[in-house]
N, C-alpha and C. Protein backbone atom coordinates (compact mmCIF):
# COMPACT_ATOMS: atom_id res chain seq x y z
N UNK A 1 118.00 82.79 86.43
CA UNK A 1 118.65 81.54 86.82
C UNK A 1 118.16 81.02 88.16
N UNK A 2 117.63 81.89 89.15
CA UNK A 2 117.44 81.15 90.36
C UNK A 2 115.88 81.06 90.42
N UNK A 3 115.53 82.25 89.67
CA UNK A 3 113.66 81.71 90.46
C UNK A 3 113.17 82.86 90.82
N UNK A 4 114.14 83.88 91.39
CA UNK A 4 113.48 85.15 92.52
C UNK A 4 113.42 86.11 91.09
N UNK A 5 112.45 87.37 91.61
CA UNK A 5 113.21 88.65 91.16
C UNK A 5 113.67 89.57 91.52
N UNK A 6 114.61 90.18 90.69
CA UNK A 6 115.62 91.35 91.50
C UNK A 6 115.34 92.09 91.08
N UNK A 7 115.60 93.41 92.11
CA UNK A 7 116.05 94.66 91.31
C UNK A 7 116.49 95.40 91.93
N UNK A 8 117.23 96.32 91.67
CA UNK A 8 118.50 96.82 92.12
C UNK A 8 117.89 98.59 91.92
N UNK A 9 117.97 98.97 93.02
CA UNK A 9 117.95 100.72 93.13
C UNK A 9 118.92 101.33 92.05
N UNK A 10 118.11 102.48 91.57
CA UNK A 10 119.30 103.79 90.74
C UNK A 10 120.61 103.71 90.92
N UNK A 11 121.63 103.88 89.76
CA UNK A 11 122.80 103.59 90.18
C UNK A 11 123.35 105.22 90.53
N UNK A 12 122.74 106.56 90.66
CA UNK A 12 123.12 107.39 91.21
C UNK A 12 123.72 107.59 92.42
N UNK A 13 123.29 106.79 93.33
CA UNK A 13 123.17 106.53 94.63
C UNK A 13 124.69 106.19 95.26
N UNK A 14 125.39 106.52 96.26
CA UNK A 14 126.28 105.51 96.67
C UNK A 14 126.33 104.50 97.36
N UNK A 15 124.68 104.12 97.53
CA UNK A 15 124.59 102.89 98.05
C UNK A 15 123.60 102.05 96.97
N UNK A 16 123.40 101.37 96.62
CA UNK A 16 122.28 100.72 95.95
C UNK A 16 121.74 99.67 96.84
N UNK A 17 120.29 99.53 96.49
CA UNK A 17 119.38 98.21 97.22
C UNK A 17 118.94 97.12 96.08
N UNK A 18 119.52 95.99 97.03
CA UNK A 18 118.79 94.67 95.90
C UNK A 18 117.91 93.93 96.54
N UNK A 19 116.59 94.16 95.65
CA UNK A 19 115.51 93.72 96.32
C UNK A 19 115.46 92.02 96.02
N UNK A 20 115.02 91.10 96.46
CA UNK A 20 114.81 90.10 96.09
C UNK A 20 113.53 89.64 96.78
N UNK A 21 112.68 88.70 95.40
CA UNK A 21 111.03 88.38 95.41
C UNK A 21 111.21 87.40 95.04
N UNK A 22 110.49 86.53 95.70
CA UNK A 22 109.51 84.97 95.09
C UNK A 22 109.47 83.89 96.12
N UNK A 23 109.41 82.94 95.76
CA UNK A 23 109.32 81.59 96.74
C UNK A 23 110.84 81.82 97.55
N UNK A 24 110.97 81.42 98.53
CA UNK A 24 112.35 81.45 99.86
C UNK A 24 113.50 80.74 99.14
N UNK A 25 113.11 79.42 98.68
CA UNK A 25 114.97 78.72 98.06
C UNK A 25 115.01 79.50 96.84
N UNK A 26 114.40 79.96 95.96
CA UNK A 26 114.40 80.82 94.87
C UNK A 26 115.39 82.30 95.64
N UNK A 27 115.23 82.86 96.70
CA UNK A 27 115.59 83.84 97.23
C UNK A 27 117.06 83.72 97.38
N UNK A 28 117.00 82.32 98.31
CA UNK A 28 118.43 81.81 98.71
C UNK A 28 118.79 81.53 97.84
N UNK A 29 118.68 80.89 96.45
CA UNK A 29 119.59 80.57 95.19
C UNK A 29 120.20 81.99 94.72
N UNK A 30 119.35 83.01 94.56
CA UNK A 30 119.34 83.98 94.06
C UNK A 30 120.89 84.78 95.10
N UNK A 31 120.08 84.84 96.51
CA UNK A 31 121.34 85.54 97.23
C UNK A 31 122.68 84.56 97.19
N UNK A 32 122.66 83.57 97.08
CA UNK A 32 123.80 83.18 97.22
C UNK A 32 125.09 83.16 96.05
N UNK A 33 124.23 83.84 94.53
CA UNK A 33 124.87 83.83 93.85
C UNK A 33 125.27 85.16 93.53
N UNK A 34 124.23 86.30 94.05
CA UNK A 34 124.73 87.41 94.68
C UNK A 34 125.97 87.48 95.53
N UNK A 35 126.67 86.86 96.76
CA UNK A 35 127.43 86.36 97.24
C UNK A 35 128.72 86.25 96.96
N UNK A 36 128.74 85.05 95.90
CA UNK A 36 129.64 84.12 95.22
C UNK A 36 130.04 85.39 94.16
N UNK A 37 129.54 86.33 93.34
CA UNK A 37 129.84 87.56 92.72
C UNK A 37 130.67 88.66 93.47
N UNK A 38 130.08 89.05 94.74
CA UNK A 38 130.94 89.75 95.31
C UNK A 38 132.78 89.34 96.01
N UNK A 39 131.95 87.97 96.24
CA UNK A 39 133.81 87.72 96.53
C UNK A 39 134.39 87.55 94.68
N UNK A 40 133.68 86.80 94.17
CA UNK A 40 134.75 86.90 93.06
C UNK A 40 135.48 88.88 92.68
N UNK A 41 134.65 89.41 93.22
CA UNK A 41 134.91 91.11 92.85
C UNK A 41 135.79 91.25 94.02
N UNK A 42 136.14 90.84 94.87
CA UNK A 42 137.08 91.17 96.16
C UNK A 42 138.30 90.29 95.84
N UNK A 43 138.53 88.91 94.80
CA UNK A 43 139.10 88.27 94.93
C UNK A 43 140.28 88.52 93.47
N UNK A 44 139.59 89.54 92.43
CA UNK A 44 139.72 89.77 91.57
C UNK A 44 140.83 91.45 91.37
N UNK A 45 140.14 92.05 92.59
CA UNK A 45 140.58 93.13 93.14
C UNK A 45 142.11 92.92 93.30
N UNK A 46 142.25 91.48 94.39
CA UNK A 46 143.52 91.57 94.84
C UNK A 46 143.90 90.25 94.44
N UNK A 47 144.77 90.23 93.60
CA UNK A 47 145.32 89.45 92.96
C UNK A 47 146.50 89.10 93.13
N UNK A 48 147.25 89.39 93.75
CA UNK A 48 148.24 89.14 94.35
C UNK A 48 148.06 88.48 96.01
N UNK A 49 147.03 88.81 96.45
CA UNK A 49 146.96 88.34 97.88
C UNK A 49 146.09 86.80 98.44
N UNK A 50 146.65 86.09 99.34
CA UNK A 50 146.16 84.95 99.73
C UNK A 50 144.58 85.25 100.48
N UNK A 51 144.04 84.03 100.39
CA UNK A 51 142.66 83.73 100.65
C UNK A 51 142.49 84.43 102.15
N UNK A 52 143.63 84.04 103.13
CA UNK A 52 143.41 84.32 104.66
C UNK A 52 144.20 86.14 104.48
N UNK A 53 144.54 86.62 103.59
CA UNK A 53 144.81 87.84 103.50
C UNK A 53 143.56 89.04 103.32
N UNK A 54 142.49 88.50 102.48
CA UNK A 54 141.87 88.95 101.99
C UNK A 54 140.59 89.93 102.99
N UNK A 55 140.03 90.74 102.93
CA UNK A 55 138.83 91.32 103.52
C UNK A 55 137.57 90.32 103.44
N UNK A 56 137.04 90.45 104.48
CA UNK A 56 135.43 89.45 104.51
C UNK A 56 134.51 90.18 103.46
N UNK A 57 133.60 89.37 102.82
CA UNK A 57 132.35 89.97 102.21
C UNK A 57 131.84 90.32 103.10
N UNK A 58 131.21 92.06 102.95
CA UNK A 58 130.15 92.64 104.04
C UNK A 58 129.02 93.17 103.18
N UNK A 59 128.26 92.76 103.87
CA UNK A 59 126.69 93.76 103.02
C UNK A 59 125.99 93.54 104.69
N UNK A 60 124.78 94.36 103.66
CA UNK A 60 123.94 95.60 104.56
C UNK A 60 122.56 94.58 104.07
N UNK A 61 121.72 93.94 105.30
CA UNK A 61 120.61 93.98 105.04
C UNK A 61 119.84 94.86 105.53
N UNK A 62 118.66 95.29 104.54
CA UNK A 62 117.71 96.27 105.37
C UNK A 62 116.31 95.15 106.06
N UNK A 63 115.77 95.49 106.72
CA UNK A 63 114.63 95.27 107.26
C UNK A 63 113.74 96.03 108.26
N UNK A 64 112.54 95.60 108.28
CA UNK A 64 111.58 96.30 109.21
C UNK A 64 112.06 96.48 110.36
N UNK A 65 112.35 97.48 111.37
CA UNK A 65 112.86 97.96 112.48
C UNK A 65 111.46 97.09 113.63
N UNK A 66 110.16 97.03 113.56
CA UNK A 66 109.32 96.67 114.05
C UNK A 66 109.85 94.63 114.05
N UNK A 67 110.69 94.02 112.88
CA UNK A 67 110.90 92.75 113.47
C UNK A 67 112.74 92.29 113.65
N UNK A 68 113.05 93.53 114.60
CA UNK A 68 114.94 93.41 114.88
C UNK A 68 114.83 92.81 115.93
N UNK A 69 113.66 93.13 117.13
CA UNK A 69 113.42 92.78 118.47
C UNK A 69 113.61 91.20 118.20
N UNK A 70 112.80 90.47 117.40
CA UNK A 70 112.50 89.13 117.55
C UNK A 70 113.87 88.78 116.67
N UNK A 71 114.43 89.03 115.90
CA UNK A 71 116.61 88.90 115.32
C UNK A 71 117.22 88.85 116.45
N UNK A 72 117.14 89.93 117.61
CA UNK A 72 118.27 89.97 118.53
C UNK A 72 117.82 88.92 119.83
N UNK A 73 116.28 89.03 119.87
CA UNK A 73 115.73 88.24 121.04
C UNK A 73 115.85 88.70 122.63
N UNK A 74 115.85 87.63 123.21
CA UNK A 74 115.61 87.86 124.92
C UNK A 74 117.18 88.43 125.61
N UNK A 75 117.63 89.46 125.42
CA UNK A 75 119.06 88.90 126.53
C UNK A 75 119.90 89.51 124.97
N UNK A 76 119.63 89.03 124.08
CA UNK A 76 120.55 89.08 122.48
C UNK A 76 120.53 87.92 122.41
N UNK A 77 120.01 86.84 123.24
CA UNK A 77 120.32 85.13 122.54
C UNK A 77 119.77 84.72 121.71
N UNK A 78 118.96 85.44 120.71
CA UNK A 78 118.81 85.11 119.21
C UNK A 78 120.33 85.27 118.43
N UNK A 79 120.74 86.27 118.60
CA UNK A 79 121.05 87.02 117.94
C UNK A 79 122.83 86.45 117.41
N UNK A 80 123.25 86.12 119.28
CA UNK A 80 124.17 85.14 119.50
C UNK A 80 123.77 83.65 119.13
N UNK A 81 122.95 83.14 119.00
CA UNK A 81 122.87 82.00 118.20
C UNK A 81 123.13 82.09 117.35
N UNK A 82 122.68 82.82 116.16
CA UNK A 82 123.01 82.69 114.97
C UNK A 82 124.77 83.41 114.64
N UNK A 83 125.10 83.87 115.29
CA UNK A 83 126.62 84.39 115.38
C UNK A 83 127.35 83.50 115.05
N UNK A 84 127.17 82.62 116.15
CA UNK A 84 128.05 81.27 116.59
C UNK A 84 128.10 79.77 115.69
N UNK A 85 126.43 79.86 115.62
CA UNK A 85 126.13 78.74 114.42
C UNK A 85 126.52 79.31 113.03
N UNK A 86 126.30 80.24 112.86
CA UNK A 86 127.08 80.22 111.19
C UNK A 86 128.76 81.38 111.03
N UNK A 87 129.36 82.07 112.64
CA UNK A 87 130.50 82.09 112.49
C UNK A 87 130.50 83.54 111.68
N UNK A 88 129.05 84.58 111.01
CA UNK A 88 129.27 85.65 110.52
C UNK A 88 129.37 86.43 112.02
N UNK A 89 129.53 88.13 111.78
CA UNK A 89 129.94 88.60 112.08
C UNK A 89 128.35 89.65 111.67
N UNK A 90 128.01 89.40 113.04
CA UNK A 90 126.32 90.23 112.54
C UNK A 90 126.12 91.53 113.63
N UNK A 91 125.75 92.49 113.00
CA UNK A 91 125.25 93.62 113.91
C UNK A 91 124.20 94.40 113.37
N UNK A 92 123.32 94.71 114.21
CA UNK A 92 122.06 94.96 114.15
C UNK A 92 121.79 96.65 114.52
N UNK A 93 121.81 97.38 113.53
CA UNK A 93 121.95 98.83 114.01
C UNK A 93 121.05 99.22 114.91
N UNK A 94 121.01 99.96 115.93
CA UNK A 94 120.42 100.82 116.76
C UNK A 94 119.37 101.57 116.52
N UNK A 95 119.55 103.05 115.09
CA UNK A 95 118.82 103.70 114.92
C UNK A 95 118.04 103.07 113.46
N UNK A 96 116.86 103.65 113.35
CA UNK A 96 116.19 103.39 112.17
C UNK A 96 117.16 104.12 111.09
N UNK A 97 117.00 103.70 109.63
CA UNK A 97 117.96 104.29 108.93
C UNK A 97 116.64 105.50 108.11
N UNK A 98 117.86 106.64 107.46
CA UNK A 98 116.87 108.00 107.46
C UNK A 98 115.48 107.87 106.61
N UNK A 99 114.46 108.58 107.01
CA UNK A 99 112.89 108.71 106.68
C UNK A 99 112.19 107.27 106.39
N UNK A 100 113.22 106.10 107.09
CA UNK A 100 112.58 105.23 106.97
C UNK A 100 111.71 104.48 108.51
N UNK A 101 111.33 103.38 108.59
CA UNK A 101 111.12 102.43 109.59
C UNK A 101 112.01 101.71 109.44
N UNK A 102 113.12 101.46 108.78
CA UNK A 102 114.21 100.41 108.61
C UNK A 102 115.52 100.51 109.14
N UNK A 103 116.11 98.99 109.67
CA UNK A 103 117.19 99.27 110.25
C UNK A 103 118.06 98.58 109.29
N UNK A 104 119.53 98.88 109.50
CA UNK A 104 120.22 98.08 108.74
C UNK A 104 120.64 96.65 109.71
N UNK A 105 121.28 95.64 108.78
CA UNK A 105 122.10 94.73 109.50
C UNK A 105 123.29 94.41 108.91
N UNK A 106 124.56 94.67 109.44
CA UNK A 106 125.68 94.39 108.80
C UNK A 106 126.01 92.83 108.90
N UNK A 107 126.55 92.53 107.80
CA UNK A 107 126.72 90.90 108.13
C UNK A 107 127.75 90.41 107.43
N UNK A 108 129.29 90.09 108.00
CA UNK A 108 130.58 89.86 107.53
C UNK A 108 131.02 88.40 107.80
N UNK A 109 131.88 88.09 106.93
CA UNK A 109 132.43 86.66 107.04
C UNK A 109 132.66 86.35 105.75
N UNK A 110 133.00 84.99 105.39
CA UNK A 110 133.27 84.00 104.60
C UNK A 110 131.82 83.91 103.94
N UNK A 111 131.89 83.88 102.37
CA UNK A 111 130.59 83.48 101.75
C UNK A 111 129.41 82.22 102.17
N UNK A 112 130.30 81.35 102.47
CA UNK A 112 129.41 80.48 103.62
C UNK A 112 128.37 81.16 104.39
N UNK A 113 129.52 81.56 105.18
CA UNK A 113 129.16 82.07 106.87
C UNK A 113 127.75 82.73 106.38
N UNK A 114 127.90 83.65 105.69
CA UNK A 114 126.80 85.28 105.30
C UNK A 114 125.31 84.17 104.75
N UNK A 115 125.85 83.05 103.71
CA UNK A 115 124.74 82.58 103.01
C UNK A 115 123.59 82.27 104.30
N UNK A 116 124.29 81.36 105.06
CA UNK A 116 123.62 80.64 106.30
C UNK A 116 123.15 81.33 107.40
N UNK A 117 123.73 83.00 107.57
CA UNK A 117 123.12 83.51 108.31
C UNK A 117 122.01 84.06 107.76
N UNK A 118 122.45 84.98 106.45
CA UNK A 118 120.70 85.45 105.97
C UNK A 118 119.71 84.43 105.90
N UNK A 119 120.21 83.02 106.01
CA UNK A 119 118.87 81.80 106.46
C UNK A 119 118.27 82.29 107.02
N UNK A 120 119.18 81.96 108.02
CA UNK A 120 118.42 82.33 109.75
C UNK A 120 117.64 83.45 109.86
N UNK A 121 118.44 84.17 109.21
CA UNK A 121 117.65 85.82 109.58
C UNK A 121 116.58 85.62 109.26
N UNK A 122 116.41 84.98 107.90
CA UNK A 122 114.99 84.75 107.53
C UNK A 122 113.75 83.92 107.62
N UNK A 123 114.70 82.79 108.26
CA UNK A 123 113.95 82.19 109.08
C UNK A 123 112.76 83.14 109.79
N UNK A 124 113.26 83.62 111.16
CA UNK A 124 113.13 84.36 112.21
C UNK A 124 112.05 85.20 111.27
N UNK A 125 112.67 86.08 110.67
CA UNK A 125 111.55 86.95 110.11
C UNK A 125 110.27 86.66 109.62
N UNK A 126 110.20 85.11 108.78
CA UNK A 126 109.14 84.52 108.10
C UNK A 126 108.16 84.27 109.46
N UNK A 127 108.52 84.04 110.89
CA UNK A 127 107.90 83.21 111.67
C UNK A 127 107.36 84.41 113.07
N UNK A 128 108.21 85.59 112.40
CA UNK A 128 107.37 87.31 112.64
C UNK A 128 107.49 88.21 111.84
N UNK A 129 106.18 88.69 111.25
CA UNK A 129 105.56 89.40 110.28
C UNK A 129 106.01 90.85 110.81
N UNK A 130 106.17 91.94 109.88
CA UNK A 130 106.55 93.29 110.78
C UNK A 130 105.34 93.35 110.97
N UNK A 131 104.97 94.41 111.64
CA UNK A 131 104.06 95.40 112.59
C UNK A 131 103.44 96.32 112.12
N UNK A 132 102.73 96.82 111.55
CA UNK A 132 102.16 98.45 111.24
C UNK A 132 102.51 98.80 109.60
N UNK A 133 102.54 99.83 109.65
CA UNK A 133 103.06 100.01 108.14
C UNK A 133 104.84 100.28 108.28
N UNK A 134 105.43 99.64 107.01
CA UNK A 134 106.93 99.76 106.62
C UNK A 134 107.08 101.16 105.74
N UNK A 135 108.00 102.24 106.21
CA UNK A 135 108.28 103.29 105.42
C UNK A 135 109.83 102.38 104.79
N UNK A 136 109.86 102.49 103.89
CA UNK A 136 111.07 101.61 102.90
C UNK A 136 112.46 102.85 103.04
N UNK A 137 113.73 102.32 102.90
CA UNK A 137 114.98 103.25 102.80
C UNK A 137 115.22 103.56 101.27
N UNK A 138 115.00 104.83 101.28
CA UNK A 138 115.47 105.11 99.92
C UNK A 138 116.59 106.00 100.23
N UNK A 139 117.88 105.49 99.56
CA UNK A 139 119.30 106.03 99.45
C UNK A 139 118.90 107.27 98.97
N UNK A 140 119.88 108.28 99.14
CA UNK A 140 119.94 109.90 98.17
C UNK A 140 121.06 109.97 97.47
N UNK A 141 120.23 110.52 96.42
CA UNK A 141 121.94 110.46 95.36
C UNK A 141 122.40 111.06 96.11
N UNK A 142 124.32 110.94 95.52
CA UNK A 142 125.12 112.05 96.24
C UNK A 142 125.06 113.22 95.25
N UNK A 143 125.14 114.18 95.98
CA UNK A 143 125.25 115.30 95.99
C UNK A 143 126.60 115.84 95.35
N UNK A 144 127.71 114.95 96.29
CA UNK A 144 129.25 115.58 95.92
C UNK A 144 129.08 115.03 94.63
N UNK A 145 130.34 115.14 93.53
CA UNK A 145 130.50 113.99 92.75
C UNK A 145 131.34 113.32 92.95
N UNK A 146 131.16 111.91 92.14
CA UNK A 146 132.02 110.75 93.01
C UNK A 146 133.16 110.25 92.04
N UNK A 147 134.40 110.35 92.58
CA UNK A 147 135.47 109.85 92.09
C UNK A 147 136.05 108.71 91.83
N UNK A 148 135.75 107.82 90.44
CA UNK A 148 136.67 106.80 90.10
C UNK A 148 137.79 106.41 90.04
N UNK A 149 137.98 105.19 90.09
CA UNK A 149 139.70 104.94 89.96
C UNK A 149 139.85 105.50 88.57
N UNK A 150 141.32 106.11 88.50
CA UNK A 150 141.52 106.88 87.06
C UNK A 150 141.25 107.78 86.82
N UNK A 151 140.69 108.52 87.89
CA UNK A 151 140.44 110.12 88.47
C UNK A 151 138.75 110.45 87.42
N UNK A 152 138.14 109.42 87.41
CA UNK A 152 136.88 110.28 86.34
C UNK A 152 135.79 110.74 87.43
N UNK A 153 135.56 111.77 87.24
CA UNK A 153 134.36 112.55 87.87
C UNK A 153 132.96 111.88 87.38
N UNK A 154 132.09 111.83 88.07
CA UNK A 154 130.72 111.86 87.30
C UNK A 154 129.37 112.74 88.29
């Protein structure tokens, strides 16, 4: 439907990655309907509760740790620009995430807010290329097993 392609890491994992490929508004059509899915799954959840009751959509972008410098900028006033102009709720992890070169970025708010910041983000990123070679994050299955609602093991 949008243009990009996806694909989504092993569902072993307790985290999964969704990759998205192709032309940029193809990307943004694509994430934003990614988006618009997860709140309907948060909104669906709680059914009884009002809009201003509800938890923000949060996801995890990954990216090259070699282009966070040019996300957060001089001072952090990249970083705070885009805060303010689109109102998410962005943080930019510290450490690389494990055996990778990649950091995460948490990014919370209103489906709006998130669409318009991963713009930006990507803006920024398109206009610096990473650096060197990218070691990619690959999640580890878990180990424990993981417990469903309704008590099922798997």
């Amino acid at each position: 439907q949008s243009g990009a392609r996806i694909n989504i890491s092993e569902g072993n994992c307790p985290e999964r990655i969704i990759t998205l490929a192709g032309p940029t508004n193809a990307i943004f059509k694509a994430f934003a309907m990614i988006i618009d899915k997860l709140e309907e799954d948060i909104s669906s959840s709680m059914t009884n509760s009002t809009a201003a009751s509800r938890p923000p959509v949060t996801l995890r972008l990954v990216v090259p740790a070699s282009q966070c410098g040019s996300l957060i900028g001089k001072g952090g006033c990249k970083i705070k620009e885009i805060r303010e102009s689109t109102g998410a709720q962005v943080q930019v992890a510290g450490d690389m995430l494990p055996n990778s070169t990649e950091r995460a970025i948490t990014i919370a708010g209103i489906p709006q807010s998130i669409i318009e910041c991963v713009k930006q983000i990507c803006v920024v990123m398109l206009e610096s290329p990473p650096k060197g070679v990218t070691i990619p994050y690959r999640p580890k299955p878990s180990s424990s097993p993981v417990i469903f609602a309704g008590g099922q093991v798997r």
